[in-house]
Protein backbone atom coordinates (compact mmCIF):
# COMPACT_ATOMS: atom_id res chain seq x y z
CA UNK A 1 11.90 -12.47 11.99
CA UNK A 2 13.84 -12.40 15.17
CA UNK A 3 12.72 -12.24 18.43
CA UNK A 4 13.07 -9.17 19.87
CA UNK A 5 15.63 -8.83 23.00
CA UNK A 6 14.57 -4.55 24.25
CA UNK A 7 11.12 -3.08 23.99
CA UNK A 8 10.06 -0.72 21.99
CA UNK A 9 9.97 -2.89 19.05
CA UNK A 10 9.24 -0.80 15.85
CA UNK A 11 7.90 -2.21 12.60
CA UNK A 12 7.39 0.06 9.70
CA UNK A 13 4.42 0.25 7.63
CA UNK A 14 5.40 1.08 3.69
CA UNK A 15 3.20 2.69 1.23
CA UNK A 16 2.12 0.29 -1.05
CA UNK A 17 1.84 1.28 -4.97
CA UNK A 18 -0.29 -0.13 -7.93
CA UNK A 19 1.68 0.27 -10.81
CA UNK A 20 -0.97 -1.13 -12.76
CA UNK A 21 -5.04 -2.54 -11.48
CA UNK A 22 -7.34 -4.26 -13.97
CA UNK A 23 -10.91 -4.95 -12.79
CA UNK A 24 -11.65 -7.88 -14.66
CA UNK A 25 -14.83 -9.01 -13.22
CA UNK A 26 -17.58 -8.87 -10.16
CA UNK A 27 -17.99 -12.36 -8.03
CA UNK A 28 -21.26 -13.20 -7.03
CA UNK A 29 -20.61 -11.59 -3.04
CA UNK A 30 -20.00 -8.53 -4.41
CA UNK A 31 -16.28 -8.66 -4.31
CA UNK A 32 -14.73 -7.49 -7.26
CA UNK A 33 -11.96 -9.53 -9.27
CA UNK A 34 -8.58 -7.50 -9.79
CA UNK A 35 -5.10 -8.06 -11.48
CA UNK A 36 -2.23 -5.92 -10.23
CA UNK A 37 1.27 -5.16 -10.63
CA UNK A 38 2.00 -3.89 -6.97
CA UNK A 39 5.21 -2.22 -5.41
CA UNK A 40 6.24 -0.66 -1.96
CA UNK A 41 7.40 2.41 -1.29
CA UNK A 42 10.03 3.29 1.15
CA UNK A 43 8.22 5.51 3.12
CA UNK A 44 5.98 4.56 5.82
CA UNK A 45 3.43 4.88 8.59
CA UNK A 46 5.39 2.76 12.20
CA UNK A 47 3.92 0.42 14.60
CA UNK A 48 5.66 0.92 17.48
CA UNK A 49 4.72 -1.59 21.05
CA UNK A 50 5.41 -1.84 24.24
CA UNK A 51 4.51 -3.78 27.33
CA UNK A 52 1.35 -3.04 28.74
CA UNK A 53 -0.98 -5.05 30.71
CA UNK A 54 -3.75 -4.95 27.93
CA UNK A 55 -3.53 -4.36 24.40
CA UNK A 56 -4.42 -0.32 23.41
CA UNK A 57 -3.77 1.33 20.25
CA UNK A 58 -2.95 5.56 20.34
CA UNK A 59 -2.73 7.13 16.82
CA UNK A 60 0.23 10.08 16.68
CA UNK A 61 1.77 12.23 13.47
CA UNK A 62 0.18 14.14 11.10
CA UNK A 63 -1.93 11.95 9.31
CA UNK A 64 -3.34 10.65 13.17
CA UNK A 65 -6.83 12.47 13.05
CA UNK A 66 -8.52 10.98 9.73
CA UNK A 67 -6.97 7.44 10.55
CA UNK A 68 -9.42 7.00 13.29
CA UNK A 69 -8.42 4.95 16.68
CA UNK A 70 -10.21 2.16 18.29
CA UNK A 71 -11.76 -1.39 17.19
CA UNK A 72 -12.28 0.72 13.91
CA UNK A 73 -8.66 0.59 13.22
CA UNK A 74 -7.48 -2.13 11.12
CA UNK A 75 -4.59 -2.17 13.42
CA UNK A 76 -6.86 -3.54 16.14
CA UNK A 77 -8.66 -5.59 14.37
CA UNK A 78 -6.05 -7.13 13.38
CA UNK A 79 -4.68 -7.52 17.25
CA UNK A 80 -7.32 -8.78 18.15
CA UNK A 81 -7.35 -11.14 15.14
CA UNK A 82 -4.52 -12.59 16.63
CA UNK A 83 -4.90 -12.47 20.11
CA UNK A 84 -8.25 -14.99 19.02
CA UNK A 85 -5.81 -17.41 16.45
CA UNK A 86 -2.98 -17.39 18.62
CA UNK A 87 -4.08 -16.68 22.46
CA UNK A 88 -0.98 -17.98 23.93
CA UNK A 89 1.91 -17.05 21.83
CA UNK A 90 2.69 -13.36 22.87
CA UNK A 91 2.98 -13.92 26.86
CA UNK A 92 1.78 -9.87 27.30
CA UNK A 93 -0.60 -7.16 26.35
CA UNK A 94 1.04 -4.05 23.92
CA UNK A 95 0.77 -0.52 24.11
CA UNK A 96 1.02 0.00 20.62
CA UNK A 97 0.96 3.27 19.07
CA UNK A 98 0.57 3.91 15.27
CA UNK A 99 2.71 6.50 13.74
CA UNK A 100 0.50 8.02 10.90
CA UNK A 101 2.72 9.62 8.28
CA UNK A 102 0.88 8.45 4.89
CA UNK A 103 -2.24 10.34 4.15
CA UNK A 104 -5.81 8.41 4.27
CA UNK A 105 -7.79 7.07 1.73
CA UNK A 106 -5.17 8.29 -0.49
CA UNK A 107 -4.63 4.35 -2.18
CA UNK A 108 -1.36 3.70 -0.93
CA UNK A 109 -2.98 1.11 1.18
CA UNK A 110 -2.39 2.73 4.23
CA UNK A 111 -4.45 0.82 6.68
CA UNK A 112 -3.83 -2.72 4.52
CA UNK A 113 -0.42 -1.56 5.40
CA UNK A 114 -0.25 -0.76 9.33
CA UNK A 115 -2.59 -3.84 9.45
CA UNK A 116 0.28 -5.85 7.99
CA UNK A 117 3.20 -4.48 10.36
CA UNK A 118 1.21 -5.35 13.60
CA UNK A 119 0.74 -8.86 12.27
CA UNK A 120 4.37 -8.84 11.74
CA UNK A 121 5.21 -7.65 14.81
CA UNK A 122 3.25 -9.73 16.81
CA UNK A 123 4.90 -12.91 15.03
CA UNK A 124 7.89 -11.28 15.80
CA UNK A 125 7.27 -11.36 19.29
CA UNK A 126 6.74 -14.93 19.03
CA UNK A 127 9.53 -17.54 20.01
CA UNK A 128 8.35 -20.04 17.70
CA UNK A 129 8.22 -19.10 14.19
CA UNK A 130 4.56 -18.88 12.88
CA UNK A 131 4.18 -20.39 8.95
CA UNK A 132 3.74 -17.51 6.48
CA UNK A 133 0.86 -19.25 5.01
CA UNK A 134 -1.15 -19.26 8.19
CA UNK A 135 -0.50 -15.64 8.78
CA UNK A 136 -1.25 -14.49 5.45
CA UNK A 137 -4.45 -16.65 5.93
CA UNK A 138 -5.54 -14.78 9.00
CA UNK A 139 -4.43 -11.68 7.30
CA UNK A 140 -7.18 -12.20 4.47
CA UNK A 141 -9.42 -12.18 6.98
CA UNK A 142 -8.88 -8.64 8.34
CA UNK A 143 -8.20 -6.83 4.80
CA UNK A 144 -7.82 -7.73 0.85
CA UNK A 145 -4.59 -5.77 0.93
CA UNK A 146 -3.14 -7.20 3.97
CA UNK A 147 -1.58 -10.44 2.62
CA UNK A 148 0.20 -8.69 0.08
CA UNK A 149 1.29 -5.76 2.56
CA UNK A 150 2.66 -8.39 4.90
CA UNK A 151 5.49 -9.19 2.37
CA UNK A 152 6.16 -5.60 1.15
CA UNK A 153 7.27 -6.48 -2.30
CA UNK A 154 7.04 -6.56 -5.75
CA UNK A 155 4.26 -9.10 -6.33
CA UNK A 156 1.58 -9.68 -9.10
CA UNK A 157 -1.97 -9.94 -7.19
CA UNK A 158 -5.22 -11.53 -8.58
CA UNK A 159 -8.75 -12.55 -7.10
CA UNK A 160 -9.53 -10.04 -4.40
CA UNK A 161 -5.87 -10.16 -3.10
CA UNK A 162 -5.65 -13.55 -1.93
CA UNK A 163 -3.71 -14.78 -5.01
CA UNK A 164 0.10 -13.84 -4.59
CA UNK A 165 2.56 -14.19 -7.12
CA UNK A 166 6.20 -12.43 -5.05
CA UNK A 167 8.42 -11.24 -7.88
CA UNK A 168 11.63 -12.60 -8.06
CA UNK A 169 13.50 -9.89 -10.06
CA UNK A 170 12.31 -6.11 -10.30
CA UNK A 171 14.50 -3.07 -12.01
CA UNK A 172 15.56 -0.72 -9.27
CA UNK A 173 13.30 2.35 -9.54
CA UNK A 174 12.49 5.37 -7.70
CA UNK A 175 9.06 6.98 -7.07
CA UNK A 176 7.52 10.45 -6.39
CA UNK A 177 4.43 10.37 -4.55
CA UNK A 178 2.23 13.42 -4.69
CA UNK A 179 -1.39 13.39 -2.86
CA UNK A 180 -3.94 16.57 -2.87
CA UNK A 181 -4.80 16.13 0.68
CA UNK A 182 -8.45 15.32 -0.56
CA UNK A 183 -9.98 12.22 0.68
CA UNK A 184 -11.09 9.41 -1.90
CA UNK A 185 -13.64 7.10 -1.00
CA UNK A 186 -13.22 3.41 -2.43
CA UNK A 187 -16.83 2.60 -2.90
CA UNK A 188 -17.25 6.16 -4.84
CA UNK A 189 -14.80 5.21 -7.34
CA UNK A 190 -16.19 1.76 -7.64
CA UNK A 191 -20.14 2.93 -8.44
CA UNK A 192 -18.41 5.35 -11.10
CA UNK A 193 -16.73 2.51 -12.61
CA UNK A 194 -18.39 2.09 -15.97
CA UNK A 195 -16.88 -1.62 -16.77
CA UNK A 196 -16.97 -4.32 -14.33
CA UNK A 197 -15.61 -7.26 -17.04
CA UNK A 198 -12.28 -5.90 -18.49
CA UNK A 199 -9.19 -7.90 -20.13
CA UNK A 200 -6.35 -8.74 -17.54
CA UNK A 201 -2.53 -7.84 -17.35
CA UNK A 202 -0.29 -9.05 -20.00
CA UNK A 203 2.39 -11.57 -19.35
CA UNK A 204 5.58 -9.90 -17.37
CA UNK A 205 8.71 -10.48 -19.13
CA UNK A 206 11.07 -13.09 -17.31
CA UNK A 207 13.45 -12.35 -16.13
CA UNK A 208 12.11 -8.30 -15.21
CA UNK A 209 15.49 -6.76 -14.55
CA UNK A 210 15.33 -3.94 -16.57
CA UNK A 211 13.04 -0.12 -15.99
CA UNK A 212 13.06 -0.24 -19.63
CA UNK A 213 11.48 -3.96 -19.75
CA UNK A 214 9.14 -1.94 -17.08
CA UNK A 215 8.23 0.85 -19.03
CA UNK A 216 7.79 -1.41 -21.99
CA UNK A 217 4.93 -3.71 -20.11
CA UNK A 218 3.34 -0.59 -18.10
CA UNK A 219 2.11 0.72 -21.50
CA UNK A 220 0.22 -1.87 -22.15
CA UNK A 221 -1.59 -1.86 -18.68
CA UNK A 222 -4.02 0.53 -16.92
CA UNK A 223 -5.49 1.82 -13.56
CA UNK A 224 -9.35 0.86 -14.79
CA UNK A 225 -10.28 2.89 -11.26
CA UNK A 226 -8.44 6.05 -12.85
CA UNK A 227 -11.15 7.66 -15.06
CA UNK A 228 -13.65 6.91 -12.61
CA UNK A 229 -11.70 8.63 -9.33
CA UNK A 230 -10.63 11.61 -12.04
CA UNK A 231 -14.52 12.03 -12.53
CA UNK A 232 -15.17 12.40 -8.70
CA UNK A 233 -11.57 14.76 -8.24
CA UNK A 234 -10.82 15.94 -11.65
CA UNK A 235 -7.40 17.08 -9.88
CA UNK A 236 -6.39 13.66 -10.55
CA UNK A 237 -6.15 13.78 -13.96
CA UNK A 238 -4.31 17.37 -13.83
CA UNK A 239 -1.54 15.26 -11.38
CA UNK A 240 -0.85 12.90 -13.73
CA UNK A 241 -0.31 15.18 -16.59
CA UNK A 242 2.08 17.63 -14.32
CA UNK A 243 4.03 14.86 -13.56
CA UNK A 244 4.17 13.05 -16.72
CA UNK A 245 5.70 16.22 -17.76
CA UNK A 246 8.42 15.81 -15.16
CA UNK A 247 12.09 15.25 -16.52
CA UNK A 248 13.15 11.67 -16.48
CA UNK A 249 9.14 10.51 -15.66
CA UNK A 250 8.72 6.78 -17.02
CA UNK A 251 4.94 6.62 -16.13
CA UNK A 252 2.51 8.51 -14.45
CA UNK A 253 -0.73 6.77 -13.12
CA UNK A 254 -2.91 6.86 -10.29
CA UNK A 255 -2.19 4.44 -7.40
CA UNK A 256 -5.21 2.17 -6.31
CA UNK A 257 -8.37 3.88 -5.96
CA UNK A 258 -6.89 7.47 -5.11
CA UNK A 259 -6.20 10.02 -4.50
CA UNK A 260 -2.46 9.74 -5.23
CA UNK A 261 0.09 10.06 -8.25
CA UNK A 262 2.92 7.97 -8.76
CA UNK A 263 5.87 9.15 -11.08
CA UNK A 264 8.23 6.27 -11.75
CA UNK A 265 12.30 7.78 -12.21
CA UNK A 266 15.77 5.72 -12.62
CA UNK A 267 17.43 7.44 -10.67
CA UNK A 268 16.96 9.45 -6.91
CA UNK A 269 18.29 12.29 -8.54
CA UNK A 270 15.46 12.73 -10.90
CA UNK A 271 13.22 11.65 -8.00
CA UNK A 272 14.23 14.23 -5.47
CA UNK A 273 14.18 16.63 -8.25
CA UNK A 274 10.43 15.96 -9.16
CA UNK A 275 9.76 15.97 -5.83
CA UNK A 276 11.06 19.44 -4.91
CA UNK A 277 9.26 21.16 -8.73
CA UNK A 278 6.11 19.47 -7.74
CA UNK A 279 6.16 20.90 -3.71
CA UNK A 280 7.29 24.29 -5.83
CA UNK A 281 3.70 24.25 -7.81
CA UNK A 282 1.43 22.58 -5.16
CA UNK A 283 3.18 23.45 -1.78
CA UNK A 284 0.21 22.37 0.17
CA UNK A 285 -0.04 18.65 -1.06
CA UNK A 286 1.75 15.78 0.29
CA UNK A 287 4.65 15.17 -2.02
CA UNK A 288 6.99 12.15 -0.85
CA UNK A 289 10.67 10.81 -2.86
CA UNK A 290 11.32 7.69 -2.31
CA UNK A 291 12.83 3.95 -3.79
CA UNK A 292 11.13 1.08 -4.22
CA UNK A 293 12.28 -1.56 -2.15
């Protein structure tokens, strides 16, 4: 990444999308051992920083109040997680302020995500280029999610996140996101989850170039957290049939733990279309078009 020449210096935040999550075992800490086919959204939450003579974080947009501010944040922690690798590489403090424009807990790895685009950002800062490994190192440190967030793109994930496999070829698709406004805690989902040991992902086709190849390989996969977030917001499961009965909808699934459904489309047309039928039926719910990038 450049260095930056003008403050403010704005990094954005995408949503990021499991198209598919196997839980294929527990590890002995707890942790639990996941496969996943995971995507990025192009639409975002934005870290945006400016000189200040200490480091502060200020939440804005609509999503601000349920994010949460502070050394809670996973913004700051991950500030701070920098600030202690790297105390003499950004030469001042940052008044950053977090634009919040993804709903929380809604498994679109929000905070993974902001988390990622402050790390960026502060590298960014940076006159000497910082090694990717070493910052996706420290980034497993402040989330599961982060690593893969930090290179917002297609990329097959195993182990708790830290294994990252960056796809080099992926169809160009388009995405309706549609969330109830209804929080969905992680841990719920997980205690509800009635397997703990199931099979993993089947091989991706090489090269993936294709949304038919796509479609082709997503029926063979899962969300092994859907059934058990559709028990705690049976809403869920009345998403994904409403949008699997969209024109032109490839798949619909839930996204990471939940709350939110993804509709995959080939084309923004049929996107922006779904989009606008499904803010006709539930005008209340956060309902998002966007490509994958």
């Amino acid at each position: 990444m450049a260095v930056p020449t003008a403050f403010p210096v704005i990094e954005t935040a995408p949503a990021k999308v499991n198209l598919a999550l196997h839980v294929t075992g527990r590890r002995v800490d707890g942790y639990h051992e996941l496969e996943s086919l995971v995507v990025f959204a192009d639409v975002a939450d934005e870290i945006v920083a400016t000189p200040a003579r200490r480091d502060s974080l200020r939440v804005t947009g609509p999503f601000a109040d349920a994010a949460g501010s502070g050394d809670s944040n996973l913004v700051s922690r991950a500030v701070a997680a920098f600030r202690a690798r790297w105390p003499d590489r950004v030469g001042t403090g940052l008044e950053i302020e977090l634009r919040k424009n993804l709903p929380v807990a809604a498994g679109l790895g929000g905070g993974s995500a902001d988390a990622a685009a402050a790390l960026r950002l502060l590298a960014g800062l940076d006159p000497e280029p910082l090694p990717l490994a070493d910052l996706a190192e420290l980034a497993l440190g402040v989330g599961a999610d982060v690593p893969v967030c930090l290179l917002s793109r297609p990329c097959e994930i195993r182990g708790v996140g830290e294994i990252l496999h960056p796809l080099q070829d992926f169809p160009e698709l388009h995405m309706v996101l549609v969330n109830p406004l209804r929080p969905v805690v992680t841990a719920d989902v997980f205690r509800r989850l009635q397997s703990r040991t199931n099979p993993g992902m089947p091989a991706l086709p090489t090269p993936l170039t294709r949304p038919a190849q796509l479609g082709i390989w997503l029926a063979e996969t899962r969300n092994d957290l859907e059934p058990p977030a559709i028990d705690l917001l049976p809403l869920i499961g009345d998403l994904i049939v409403r949008m699997g009965a969209v024109d032109g909808c490839m798949l619909a699934r839930m996204s990471g733990s939940g709350g939110t459904v993804f509709g995959l489309f080939g084309s923004s047309a049929q996107a922006h279309n779904a989009a606008h039928a499904l803010r006709a039926h539930w005008p209340t719910f956060w309902v998002a078009a966007a490509p994958v990038i």
